[in-house]
C-alpha atoms as a PDB file:
ATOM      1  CA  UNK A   1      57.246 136.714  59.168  1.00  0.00           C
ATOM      2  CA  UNK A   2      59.788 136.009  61.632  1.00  0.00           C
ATOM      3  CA  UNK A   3      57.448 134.169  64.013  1.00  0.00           C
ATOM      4  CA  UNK A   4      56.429 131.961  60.904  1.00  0.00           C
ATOM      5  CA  UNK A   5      59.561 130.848  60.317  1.00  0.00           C
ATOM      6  CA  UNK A   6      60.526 130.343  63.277  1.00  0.00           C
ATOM      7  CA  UNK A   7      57.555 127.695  64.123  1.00  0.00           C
ATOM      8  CA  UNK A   8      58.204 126.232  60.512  1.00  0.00           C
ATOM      9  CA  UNK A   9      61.938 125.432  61.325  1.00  0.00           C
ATOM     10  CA  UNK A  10      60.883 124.224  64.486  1.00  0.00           C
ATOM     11  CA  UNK A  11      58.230 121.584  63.550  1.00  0.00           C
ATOM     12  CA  UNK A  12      61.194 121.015  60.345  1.00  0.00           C
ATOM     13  CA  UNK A  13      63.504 119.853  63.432  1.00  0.00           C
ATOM     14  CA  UNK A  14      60.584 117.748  65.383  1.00  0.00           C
ATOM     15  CA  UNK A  15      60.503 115.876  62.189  1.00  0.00           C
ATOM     16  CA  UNK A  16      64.189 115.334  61.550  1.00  0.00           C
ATOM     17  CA  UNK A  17      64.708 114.297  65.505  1.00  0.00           C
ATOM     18  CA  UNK A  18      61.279 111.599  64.868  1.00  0.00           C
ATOM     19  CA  UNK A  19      63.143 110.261  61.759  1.00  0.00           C
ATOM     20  CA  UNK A  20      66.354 109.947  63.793  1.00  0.00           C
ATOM     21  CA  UNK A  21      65.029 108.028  66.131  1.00  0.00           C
ATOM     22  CA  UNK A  22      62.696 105.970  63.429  1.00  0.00           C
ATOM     23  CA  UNK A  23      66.643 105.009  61.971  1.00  0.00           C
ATOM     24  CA  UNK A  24      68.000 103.890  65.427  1.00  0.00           C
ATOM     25  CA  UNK A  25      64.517 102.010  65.658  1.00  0.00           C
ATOM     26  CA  UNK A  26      65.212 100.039  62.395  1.00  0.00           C
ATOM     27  CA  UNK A  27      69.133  99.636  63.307  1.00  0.00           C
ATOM     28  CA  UNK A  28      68.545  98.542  66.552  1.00  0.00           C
ATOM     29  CA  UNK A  29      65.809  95.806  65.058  1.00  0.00           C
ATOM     30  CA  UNK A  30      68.353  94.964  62.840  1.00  0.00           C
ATOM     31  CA  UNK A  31      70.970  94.514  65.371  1.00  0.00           C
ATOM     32  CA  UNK A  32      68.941  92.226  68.226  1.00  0.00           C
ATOM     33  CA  UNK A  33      67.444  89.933  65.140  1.00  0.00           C
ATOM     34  CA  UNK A  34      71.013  89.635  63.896  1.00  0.00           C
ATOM     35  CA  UNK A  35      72.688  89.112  67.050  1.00  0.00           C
ATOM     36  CA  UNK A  36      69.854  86.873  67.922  1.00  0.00           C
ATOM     37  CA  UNK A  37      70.148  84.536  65.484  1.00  0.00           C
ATOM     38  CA  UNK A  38      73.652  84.456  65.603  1.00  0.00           C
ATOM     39  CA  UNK A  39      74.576  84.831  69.580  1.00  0.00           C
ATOM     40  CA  UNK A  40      78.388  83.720  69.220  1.00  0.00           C
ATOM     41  CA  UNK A  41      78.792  87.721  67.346  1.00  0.00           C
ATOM     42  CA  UNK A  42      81.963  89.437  69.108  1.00  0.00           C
ATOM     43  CA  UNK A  43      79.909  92.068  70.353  1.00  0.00           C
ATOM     44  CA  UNK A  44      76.770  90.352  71.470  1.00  0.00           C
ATOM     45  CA  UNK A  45      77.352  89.960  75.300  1.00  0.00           C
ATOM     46  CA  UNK A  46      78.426  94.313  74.821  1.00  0.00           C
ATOM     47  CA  UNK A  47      74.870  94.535  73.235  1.00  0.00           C
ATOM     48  CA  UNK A  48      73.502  92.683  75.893  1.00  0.00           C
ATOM     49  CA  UNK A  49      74.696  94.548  78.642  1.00  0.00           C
ATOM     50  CA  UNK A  50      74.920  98.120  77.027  1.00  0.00           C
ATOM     51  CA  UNK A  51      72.183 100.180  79.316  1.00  0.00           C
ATOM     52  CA  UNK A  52      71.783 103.903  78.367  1.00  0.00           C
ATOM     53  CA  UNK A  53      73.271 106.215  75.691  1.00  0.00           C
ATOM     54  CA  UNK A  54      76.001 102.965  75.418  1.00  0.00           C
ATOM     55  CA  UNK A  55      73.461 100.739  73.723  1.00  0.00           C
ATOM     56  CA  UNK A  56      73.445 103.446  70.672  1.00  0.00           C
ATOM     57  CA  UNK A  57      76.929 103.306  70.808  1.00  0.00           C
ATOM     58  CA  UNK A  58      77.142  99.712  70.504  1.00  0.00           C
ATOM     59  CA  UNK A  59      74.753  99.471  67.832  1.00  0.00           C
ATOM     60  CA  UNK A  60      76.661 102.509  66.258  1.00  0.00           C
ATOM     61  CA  UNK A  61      79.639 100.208  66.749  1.00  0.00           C
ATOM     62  CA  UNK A  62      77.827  97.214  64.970  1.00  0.00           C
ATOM     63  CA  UNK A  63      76.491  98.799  62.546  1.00  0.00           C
ATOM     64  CA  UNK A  64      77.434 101.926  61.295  1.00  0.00           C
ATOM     65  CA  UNK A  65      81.477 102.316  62.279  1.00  0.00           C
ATOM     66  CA  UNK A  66      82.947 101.830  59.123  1.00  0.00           C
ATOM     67  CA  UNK A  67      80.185 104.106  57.264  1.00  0.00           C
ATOM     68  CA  UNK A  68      81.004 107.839  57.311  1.00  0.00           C
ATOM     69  CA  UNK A  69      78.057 110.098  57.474  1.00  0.00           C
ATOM     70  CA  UNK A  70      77.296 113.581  56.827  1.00  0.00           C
ATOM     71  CA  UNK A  71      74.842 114.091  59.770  1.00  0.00           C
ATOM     72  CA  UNK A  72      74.723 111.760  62.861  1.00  0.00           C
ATOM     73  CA  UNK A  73      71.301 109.966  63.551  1.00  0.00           C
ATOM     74  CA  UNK A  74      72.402 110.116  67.207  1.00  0.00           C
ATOM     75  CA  UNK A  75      72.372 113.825  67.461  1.00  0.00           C
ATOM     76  CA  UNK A  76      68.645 115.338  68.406  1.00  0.00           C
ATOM     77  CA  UNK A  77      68.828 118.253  65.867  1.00  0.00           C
ATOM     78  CA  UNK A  78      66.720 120.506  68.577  1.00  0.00           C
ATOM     79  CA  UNK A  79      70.246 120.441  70.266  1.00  0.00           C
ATOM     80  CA  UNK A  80      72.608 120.307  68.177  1.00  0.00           C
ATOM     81  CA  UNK A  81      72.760 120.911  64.296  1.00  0.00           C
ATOM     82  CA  UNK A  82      74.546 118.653  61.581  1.00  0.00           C
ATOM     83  CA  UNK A  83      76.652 116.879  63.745  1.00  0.00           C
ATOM     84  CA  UNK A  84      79.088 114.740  61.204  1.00  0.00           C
ATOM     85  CA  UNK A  85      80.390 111.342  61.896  1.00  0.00           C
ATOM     86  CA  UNK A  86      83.727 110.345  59.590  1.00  0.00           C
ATOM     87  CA  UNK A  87      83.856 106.549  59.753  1.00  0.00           C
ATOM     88  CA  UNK A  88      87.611 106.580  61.695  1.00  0.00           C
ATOM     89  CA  UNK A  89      86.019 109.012  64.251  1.00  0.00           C
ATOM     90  CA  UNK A  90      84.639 106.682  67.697  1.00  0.00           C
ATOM     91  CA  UNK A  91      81.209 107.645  68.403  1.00  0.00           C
ATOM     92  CA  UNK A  92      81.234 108.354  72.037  1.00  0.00           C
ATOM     93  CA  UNK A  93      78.521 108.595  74.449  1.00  0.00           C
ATOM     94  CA  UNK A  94      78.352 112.448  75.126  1.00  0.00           C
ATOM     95  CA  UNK A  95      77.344 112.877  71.396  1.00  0.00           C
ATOM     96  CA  UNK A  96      74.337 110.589  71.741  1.00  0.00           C
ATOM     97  CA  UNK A  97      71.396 112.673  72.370  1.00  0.00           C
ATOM     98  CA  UNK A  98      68.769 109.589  72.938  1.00  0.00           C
ATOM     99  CA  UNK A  99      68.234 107.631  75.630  1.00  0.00           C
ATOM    100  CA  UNK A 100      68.376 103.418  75.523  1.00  0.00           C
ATOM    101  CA  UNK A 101      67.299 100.725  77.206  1.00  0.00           C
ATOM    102  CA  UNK A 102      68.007 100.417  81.240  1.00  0.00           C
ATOM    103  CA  UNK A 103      66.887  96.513  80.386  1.00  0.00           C
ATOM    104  CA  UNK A 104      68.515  93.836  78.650  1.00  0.00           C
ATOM    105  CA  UNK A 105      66.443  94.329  75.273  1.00  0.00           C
ATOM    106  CA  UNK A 106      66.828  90.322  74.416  1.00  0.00           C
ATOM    107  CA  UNK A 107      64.528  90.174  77.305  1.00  0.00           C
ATOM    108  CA  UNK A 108      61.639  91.898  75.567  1.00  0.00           C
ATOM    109  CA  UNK A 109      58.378  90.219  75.381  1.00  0.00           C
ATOM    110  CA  UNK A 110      55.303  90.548  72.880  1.00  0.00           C
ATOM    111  CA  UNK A 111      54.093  93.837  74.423  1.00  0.00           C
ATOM    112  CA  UNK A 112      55.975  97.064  72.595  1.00  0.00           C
ATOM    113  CA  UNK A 113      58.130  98.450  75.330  1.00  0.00           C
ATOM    114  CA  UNK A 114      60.248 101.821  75.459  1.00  0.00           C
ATOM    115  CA  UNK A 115      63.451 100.929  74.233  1.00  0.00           C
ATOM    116  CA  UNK A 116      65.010 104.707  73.266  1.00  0.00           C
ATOM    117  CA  UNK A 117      63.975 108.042  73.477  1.00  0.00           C
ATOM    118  CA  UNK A 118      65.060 111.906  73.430  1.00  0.00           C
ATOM    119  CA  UNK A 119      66.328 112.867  76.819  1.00  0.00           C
ATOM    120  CA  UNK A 120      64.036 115.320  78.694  1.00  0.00           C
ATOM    121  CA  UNK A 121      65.711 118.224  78.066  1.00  0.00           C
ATOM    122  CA  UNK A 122      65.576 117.484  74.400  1.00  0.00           C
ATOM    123  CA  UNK A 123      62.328 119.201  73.869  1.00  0.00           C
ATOM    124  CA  UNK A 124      61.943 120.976  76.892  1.00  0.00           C
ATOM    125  CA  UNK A 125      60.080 118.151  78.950  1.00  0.00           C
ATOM    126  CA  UNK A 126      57.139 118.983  77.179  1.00  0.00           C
ATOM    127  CA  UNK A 127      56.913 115.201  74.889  1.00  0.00           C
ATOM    128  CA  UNK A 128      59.914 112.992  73.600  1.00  0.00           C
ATOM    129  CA  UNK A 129      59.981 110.948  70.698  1.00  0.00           C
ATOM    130  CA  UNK A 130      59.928 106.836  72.027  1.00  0.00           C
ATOM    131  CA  UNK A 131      61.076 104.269  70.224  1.00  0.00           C
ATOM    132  CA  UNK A 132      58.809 101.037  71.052  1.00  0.00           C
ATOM    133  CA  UNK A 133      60.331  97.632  70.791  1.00  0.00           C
ATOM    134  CA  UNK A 134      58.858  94.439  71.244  1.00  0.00           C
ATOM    135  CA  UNK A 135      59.964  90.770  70.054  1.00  0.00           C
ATOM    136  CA  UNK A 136      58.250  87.959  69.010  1.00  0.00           C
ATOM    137  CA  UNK A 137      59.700  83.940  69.341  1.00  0.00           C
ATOM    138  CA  UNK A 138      60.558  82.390  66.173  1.00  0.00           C
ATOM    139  CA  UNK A 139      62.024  79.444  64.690  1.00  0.00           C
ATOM    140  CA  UNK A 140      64.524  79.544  61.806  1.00  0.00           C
ATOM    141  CA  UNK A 141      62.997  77.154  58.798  1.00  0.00           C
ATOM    142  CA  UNK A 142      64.759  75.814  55.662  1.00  0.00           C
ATOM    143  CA  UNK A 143      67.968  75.386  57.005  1.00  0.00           C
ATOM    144  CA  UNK A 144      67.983  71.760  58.116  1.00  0.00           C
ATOM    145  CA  UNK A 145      67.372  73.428  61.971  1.00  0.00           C
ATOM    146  CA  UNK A 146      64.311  75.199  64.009  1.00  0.00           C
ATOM    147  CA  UNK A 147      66.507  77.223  66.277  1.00  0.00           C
ATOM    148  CA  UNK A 148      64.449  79.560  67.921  1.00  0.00           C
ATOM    149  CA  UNK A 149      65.312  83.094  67.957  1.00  0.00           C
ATOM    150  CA  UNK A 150      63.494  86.573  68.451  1.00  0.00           C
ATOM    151  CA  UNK A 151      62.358  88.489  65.488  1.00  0.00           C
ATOM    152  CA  UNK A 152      62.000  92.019  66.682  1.00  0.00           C
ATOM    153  CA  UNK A 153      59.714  94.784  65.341  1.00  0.00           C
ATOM    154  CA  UNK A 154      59.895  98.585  66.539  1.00  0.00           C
ATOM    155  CA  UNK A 155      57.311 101.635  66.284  1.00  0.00           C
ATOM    156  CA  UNK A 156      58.123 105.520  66.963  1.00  0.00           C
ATOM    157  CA  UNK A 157      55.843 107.920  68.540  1.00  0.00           C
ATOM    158  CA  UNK A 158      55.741 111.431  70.296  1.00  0.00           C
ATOM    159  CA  UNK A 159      54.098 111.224  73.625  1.00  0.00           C
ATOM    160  CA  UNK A 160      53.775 114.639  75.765  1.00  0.00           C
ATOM    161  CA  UNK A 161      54.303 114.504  79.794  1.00  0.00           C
ATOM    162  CA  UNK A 162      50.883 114.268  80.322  1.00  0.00           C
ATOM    163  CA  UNK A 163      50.499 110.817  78.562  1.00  0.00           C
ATOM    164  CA  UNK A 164      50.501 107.434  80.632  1.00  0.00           C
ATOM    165  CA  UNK A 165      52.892 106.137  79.383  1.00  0.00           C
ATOM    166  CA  UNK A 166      55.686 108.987  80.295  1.00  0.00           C
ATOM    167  CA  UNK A 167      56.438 107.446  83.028  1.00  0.00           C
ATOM    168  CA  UNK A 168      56.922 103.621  81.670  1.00  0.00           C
ATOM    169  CA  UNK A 169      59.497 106.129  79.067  1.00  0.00           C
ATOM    170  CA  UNK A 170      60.858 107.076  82.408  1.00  0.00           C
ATOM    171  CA  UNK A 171      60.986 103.861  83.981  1.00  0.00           C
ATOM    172  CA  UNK A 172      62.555 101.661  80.886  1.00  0.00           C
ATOM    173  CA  UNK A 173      65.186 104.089  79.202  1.00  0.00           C
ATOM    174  CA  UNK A 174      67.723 105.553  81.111  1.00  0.00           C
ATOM    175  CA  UNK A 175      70.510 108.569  80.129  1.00  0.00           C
END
């Protein structure tokens, strides 16, 4: 019975740490369509150059400062478990578990590329959840201008070590 639950709460926390990093996905769309279409944002030269753990941060600082929350998106819950974020409390790096871009994401092209992921020792270095970015070149319409300006769209899988595309994980997030 033990064993059972065991492997139950385990594949319970997979999920939770996959939906974490489906959240940051969606924030971090959010964010780089937002600060996109409006580039003169006070924190859109941070976003650009925020590499690492500090790009969650940044979007955390965008985004999600002046919200409280109960449990912290950024924390993989394979490592640590309801990790609470008041809204006065500055999210710092060493509570991010995921890793972010080591690009400047406004430079993303039509292919999906890595943009986040659990660090290695998340899971064991067995797989890591990825979130997959990519952006596609738009115009705005209706607004008596066509400035162009990138529309970004985001998917979340769990690759193991032995898929291809580990290393491009590898080579396009970094801790």
């Amino acid at each position: 019975m033990g064993f059972a639950w065991s492997s139950a709460r385990h594949r319970g926390q997979l999920s939770h740490c996959r939906n974490n990093l489906q959240w940051l996905g969606e924030l971090a769309k959010q964010t780089l369509t937002e600060a996109s279409l409006n580039p003169d944002l006070t924190d859109f030269e941070e976003l650009k150059n925020a590499r690492g753990r500090d790009f969650w941060r940044v979007v955390w600082k965008i985004k999600l400062s002046k919200k409280p929350r109960e449990i912290s998106p950024f924390a993989c819950p394979l490592v640590h478990e309801n990790v609470a974020l008041s809204g006065s409390e500055e999210l710092k790096v060493d509570q991010i578990d995921y890793r972010g871009p080591a690009y400047n994401p406004f430079d993303t092209t039509k292919d999906y590329v890595a943009l986040g992921a659990d660090r290695i020792e998340n899971h064991g270095g067995k797989e890591m959840t990825v979130v997959f970015i990519r952006a596609d070149a738009k115009k705005r319409r209706g607004r008596g201008d066509d400035t162009p300006y990138l529309d970004f769209t985001h998917s979340v899988e769990t690759i193991r070590a032995t898929d291809p595309r580990w290393q491009h994980v590898l080579d396009k997030t970094k801790d």
